[in-house]
N, C-alpha and C. Protein backbone atom coordinates (compact mmCIF):
# COMPACT_ATOMS: atom_id res chain seq x y z
N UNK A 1 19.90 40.60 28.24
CA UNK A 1 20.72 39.42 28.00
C UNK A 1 21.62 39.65 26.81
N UNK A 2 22.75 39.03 26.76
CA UNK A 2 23.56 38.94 25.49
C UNK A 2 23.10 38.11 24.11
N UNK A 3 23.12 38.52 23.05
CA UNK A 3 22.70 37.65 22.04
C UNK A 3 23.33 36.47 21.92
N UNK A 4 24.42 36.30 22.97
CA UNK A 4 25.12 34.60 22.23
C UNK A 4 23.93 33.48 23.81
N UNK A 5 23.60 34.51 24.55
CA UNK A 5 23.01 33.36 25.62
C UNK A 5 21.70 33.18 25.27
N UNK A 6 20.60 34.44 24.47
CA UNK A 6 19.51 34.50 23.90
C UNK A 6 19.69 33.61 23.02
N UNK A 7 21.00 33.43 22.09
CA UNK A 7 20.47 32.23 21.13
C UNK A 7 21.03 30.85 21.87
N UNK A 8 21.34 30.70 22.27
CA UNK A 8 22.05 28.79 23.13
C UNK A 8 20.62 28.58 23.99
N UNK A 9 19.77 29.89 24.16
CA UNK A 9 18.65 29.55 25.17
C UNK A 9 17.85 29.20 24.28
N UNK A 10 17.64 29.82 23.60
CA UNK A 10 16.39 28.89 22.19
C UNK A 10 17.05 28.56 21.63
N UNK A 11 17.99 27.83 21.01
CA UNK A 11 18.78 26.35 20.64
C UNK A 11 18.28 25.59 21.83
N UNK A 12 18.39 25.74 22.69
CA UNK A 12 17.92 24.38 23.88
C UNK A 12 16.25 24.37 24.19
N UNK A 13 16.01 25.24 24.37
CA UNK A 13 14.30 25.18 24.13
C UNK A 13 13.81 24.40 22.98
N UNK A 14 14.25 24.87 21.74
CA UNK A 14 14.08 24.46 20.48
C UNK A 14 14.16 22.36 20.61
N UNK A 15 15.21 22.12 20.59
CA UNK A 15 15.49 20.78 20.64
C UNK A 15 14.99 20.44 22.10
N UNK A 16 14.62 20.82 23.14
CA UNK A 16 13.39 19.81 23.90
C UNK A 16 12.22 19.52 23.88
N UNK A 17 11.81 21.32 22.47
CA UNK A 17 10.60 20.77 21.98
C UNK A 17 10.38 19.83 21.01
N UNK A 18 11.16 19.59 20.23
CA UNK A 18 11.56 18.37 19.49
C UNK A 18 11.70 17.09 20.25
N UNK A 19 12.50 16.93 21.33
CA UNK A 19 12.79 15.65 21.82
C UNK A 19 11.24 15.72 22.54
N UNK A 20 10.66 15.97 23.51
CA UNK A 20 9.23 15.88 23.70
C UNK A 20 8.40 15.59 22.36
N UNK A 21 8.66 16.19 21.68
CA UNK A 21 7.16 15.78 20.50
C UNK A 21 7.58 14.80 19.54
N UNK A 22 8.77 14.67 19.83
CA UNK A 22 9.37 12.87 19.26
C UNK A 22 9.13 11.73 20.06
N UNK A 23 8.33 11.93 21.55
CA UNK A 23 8.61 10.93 21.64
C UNK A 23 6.87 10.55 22.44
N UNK A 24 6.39 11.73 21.92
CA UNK A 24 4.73 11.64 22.64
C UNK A 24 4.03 10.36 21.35
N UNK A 25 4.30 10.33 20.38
CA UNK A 25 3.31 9.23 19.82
C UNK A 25 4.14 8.81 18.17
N UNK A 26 3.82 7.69 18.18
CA UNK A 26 4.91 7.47 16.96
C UNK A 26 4.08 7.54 15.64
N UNK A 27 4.83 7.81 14.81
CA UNK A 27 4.33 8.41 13.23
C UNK A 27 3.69 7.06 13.03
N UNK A 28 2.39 7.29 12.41
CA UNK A 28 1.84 5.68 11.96
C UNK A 28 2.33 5.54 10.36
N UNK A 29 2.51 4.15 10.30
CA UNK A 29 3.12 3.73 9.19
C UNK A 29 2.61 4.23 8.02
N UNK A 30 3.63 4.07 6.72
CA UNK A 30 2.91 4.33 5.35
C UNK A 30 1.56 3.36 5.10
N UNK A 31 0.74 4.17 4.19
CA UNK A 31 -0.44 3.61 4.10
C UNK A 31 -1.86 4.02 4.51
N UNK A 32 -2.27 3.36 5.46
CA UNK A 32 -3.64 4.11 6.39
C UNK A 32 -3.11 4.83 7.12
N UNK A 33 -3.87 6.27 7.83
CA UNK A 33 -3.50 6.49 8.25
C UNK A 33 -3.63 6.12 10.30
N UNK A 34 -2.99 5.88 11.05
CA UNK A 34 -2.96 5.28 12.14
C UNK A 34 -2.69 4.01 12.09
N UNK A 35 -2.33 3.40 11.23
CA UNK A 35 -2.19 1.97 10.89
C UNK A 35 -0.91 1.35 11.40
N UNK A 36 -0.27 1.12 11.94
CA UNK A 36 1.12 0.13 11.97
C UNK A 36 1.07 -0.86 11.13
N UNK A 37 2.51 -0.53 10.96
CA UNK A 37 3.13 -2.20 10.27
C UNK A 37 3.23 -3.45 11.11
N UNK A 38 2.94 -4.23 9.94
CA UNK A 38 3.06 -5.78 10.91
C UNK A 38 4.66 -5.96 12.04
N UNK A 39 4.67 -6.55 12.93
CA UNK A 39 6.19 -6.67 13.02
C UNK A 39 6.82 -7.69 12.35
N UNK A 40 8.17 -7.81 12.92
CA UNK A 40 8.95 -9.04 11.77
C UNK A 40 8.08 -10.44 12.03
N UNK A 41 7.97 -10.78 13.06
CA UNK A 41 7.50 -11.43 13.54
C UNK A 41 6.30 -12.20 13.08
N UNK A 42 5.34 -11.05 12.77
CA UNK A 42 3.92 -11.25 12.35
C UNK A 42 3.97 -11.62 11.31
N UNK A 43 5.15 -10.44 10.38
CA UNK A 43 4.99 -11.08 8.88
C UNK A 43 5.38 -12.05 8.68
N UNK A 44 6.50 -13.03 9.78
CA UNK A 44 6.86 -14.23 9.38
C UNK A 44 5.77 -15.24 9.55
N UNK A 45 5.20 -15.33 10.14
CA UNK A 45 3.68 -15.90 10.77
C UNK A 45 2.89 -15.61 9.12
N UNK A 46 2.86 -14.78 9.15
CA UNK A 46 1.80 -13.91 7.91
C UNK A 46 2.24 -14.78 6.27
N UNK A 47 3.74 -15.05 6.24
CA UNK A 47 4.57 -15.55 5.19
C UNK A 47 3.84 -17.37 5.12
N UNK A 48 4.32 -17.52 6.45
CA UNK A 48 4.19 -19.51 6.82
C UNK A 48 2.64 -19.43 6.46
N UNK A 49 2.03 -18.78 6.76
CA UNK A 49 0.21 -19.35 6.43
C UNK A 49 -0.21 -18.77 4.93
N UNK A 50 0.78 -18.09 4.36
CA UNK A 50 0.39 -17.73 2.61
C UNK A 50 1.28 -18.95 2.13
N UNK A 51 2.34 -19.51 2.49
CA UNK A 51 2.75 -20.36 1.73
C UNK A 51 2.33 -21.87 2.08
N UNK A 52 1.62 -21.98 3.25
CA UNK A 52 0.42 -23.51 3.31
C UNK A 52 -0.59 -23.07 2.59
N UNK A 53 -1.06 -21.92 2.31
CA UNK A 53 -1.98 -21.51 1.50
C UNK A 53 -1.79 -22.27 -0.11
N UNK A 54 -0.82 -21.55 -0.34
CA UNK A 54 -0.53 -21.74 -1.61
C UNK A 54 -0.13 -22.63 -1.91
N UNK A 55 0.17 -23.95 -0.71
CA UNK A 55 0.53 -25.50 -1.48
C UNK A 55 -0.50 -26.18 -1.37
N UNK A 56 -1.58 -25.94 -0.23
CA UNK A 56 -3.05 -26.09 -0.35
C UNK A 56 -3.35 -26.13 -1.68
N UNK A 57 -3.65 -24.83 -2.36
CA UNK A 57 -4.43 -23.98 -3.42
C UNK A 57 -3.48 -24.94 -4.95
N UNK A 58 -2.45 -25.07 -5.13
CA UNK A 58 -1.65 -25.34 -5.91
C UNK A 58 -3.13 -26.30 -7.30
N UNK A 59 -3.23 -27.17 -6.95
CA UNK A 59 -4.29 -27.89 -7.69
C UNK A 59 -5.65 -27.57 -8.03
N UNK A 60 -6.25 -26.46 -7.01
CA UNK A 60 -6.93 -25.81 -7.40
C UNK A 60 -7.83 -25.23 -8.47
N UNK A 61 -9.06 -25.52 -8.79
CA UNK A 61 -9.74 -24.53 -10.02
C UNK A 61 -9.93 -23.26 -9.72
N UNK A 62 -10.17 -22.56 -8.63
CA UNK A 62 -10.51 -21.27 -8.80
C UNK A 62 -9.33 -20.94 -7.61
N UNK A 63 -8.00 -20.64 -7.95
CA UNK A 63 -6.99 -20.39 -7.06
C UNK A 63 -7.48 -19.18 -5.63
N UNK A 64 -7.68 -18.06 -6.49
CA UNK A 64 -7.55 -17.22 -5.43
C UNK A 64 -8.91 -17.48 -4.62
N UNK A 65 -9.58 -18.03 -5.05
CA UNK A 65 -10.98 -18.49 -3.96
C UNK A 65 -10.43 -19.30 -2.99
N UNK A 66 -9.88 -20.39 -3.38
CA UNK A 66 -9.20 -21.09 -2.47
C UNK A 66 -8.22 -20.48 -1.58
N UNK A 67 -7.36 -19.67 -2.09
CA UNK A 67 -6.39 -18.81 -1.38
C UNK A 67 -7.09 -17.84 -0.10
N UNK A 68 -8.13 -17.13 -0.73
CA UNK A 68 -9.05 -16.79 0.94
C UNK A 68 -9.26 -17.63 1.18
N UNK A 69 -10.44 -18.69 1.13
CA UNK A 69 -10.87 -19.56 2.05
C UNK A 69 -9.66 -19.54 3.22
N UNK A 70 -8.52 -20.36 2.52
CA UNK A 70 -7.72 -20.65 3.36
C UNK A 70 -7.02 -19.35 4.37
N UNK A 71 -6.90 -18.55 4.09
CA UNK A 71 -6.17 -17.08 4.67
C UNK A 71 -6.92 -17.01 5.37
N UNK A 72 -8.26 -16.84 4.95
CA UNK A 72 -9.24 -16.36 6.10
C UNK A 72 -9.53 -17.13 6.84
N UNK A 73 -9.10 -18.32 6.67
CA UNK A 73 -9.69 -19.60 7.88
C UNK A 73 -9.29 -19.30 9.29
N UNK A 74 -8.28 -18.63 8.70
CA UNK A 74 -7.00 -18.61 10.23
C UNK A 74 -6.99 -17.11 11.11
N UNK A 75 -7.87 -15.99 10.34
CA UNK A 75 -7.70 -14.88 10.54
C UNK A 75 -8.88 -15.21 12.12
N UNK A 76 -8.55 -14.10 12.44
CA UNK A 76 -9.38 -13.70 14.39
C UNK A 76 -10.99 -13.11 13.61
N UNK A 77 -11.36 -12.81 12.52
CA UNK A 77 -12.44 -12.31 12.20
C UNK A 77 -13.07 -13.13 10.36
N UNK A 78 -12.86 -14.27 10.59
CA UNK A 78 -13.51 -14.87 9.07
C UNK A 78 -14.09 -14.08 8.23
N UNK A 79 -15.32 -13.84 8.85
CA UNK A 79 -16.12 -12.99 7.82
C UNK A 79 -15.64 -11.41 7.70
N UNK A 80 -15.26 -10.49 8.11
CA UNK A 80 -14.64 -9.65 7.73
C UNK A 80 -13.19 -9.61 7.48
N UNK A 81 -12.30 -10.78 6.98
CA UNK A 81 -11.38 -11.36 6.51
C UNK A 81 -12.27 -11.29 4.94
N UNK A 82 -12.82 -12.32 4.56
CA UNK A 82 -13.54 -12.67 3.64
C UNK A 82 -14.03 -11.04 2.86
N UNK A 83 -14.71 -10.67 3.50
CA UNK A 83 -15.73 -9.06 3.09
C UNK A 83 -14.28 -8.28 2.70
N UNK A 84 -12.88 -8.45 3.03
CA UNK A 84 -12.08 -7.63 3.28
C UNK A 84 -11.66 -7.79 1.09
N UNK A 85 -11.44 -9.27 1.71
CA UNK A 85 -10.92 -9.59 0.06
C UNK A 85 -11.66 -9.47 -1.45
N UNK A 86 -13.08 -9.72 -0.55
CA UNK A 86 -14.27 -9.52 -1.69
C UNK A 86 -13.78 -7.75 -2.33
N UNK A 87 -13.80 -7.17 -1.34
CA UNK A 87 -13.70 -5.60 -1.74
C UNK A 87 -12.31 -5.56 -2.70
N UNK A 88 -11.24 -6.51 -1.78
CA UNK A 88 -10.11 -6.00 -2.89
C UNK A 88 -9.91 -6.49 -4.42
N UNK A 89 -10.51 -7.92 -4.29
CA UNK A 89 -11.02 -8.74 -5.45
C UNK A 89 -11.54 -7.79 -7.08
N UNK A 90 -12.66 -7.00 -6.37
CA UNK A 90 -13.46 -5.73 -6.86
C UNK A 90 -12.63 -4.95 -7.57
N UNK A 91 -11.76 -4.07 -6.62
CA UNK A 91 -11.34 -3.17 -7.30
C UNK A 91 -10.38 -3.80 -8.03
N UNK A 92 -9.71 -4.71 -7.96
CA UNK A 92 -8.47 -5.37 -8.86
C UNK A 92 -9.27 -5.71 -10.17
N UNK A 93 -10.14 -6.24 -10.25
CA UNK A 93 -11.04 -6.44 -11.57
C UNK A 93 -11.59 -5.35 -12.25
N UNK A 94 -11.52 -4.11 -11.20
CA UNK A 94 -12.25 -2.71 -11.85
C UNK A 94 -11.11 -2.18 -12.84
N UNK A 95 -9.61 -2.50 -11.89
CA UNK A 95 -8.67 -1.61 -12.31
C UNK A 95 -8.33 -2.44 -14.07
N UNK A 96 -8.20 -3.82 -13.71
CA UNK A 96 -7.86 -4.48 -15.18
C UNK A 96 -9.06 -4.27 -16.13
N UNK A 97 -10.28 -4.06 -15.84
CA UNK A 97 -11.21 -3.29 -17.25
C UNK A 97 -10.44 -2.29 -17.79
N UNK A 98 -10.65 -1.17 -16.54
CA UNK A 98 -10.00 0.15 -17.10
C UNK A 98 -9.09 -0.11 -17.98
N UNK A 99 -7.71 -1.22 -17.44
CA UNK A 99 -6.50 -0.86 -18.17
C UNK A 99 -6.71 -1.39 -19.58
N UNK A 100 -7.61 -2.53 -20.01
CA UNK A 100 -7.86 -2.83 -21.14
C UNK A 100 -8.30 -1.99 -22.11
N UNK A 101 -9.58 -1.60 -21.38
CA UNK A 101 -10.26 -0.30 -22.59
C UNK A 101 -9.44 0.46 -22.49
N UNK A 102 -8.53 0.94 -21.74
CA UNK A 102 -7.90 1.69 -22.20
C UNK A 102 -6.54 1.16 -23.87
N UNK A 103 -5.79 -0.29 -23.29
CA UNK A 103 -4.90 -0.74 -24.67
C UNK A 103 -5.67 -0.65 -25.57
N UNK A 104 -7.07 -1.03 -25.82
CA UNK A 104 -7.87 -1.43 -26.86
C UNK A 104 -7.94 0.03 -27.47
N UNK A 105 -8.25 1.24 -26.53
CA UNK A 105 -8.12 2.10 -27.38
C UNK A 105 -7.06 3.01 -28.16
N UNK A 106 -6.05 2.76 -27.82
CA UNK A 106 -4.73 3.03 -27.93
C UNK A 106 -4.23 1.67 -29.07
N UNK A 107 -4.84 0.80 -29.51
CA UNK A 107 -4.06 -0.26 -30.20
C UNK A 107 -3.37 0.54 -32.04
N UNK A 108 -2.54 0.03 -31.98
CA UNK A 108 -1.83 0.56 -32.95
C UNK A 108 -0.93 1.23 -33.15
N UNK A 109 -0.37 1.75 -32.04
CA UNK A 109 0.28 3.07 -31.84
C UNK A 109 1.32 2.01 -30.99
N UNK A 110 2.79 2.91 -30.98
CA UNK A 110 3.77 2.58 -30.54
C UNK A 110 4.62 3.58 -29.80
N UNK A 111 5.24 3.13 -28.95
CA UNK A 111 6.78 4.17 -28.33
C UNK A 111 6.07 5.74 -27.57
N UNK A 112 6.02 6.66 -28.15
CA UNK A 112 5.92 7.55 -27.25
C UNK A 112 4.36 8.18 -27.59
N UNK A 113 3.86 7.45 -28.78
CA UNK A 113 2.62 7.59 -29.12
C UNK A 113 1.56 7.26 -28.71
N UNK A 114 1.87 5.69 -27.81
CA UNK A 114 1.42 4.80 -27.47
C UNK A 114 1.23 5.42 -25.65
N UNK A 115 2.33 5.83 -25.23
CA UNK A 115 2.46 5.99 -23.86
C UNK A 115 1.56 6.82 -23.48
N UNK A 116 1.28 8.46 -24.34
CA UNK A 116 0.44 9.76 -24.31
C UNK A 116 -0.54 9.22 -24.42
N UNK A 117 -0.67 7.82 -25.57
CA UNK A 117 -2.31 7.53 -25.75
C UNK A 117 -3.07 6.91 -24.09
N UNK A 118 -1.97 6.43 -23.71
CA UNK A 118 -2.16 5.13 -22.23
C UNK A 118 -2.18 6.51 -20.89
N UNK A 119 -1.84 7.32 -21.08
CA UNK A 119 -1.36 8.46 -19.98
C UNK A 119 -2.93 9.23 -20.28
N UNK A 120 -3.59 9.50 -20.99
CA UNK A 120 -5.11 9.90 -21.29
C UNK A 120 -6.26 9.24 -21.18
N UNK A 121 -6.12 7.82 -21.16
CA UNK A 121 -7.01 7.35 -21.34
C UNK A 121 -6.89 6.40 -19.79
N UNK A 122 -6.00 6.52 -18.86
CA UNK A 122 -5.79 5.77 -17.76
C UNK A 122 -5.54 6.29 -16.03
N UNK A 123 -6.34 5.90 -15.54
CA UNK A 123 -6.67 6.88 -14.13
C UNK A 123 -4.70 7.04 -13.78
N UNK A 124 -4.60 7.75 -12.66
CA UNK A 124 -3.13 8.09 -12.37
C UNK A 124 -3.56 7.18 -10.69
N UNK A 125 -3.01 6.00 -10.69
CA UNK A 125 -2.83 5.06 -9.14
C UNK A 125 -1.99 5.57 -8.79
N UNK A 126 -1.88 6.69 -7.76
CA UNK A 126 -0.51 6.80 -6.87
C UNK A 126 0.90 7.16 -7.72
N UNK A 127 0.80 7.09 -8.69
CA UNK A 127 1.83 7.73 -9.22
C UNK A 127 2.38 8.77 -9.07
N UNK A 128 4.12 9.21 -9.08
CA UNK A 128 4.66 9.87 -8.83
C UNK A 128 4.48 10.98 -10.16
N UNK A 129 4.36 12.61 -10.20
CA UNK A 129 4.17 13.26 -10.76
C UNK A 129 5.18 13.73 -11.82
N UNK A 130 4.77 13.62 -13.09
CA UNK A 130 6.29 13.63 -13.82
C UNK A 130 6.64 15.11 -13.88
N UNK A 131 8.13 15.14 -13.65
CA UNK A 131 8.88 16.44 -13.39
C UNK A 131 9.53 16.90 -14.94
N UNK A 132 9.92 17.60 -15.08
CA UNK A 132 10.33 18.19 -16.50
C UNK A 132 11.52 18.73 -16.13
N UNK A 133 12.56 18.32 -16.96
CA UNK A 133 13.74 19.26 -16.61
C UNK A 133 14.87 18.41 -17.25
């Protein structure tokens, strides 16, 4: 064969293996992995029952208790609605210890002294890796 038909023949091989494996299963969303995103739809649904939530909850003594109750009232699975938030509840209270003991130990210090002290003494959440240059 000639090299200009050897390459137009894998140029076209090439891109049907692409268009085939683009279109066998779709990338699951950021986040979990296999997870989809809500659609527009859902989240508008998802929006209208956090904000009866929250005019519910408004008067409230213990807001975000009230805020599940209510979220989860409406969810297809209550109690693992509920178990869902307990867990996230958790770690949100784990993460604000950390970040305290961590200011507390760092108190005094300022500007770029302050930041190295907070960058040592504080787990890295997902943060993007600092580049140098």
């Amino acid at each position: 064969m000639k090299p200009g038909i050897t390459t137009l023949l894998g140029a076209a091989l090439m891109t049907g293996a692409l268009a085939v494996q683009a279109q066998t299963a779709p990338a699951p969303a950021a986040g979990e992995p296999g997870k989809q995103r809500p659609t527009p739809e859902q989240r508008a649904k998802m929006k209208e029952a956090f904000q009866a939530a929250r005019e519910a909850c408004k008067d409230a003594q213990d807001k975000r208790g009230c805020m599940t109750q209510k979220m989860c009232a409406k969810a297809p699975d209550p109690a693992q609605c509920q178990a869902r938030a307990k867990e996230r509840h958790a770690q949100r209270s784990k993460h604000m210890d950390e970040r305290q003991a961590a200011h507390e130990a760092c108190t005094g210090k300022r500007g770029d002294e302050l930041q190295k002290c907070l960058g040592e003494r504080m787990p890295r959440h997902g943060r993007r890796p600092e580049t140098k240059g």
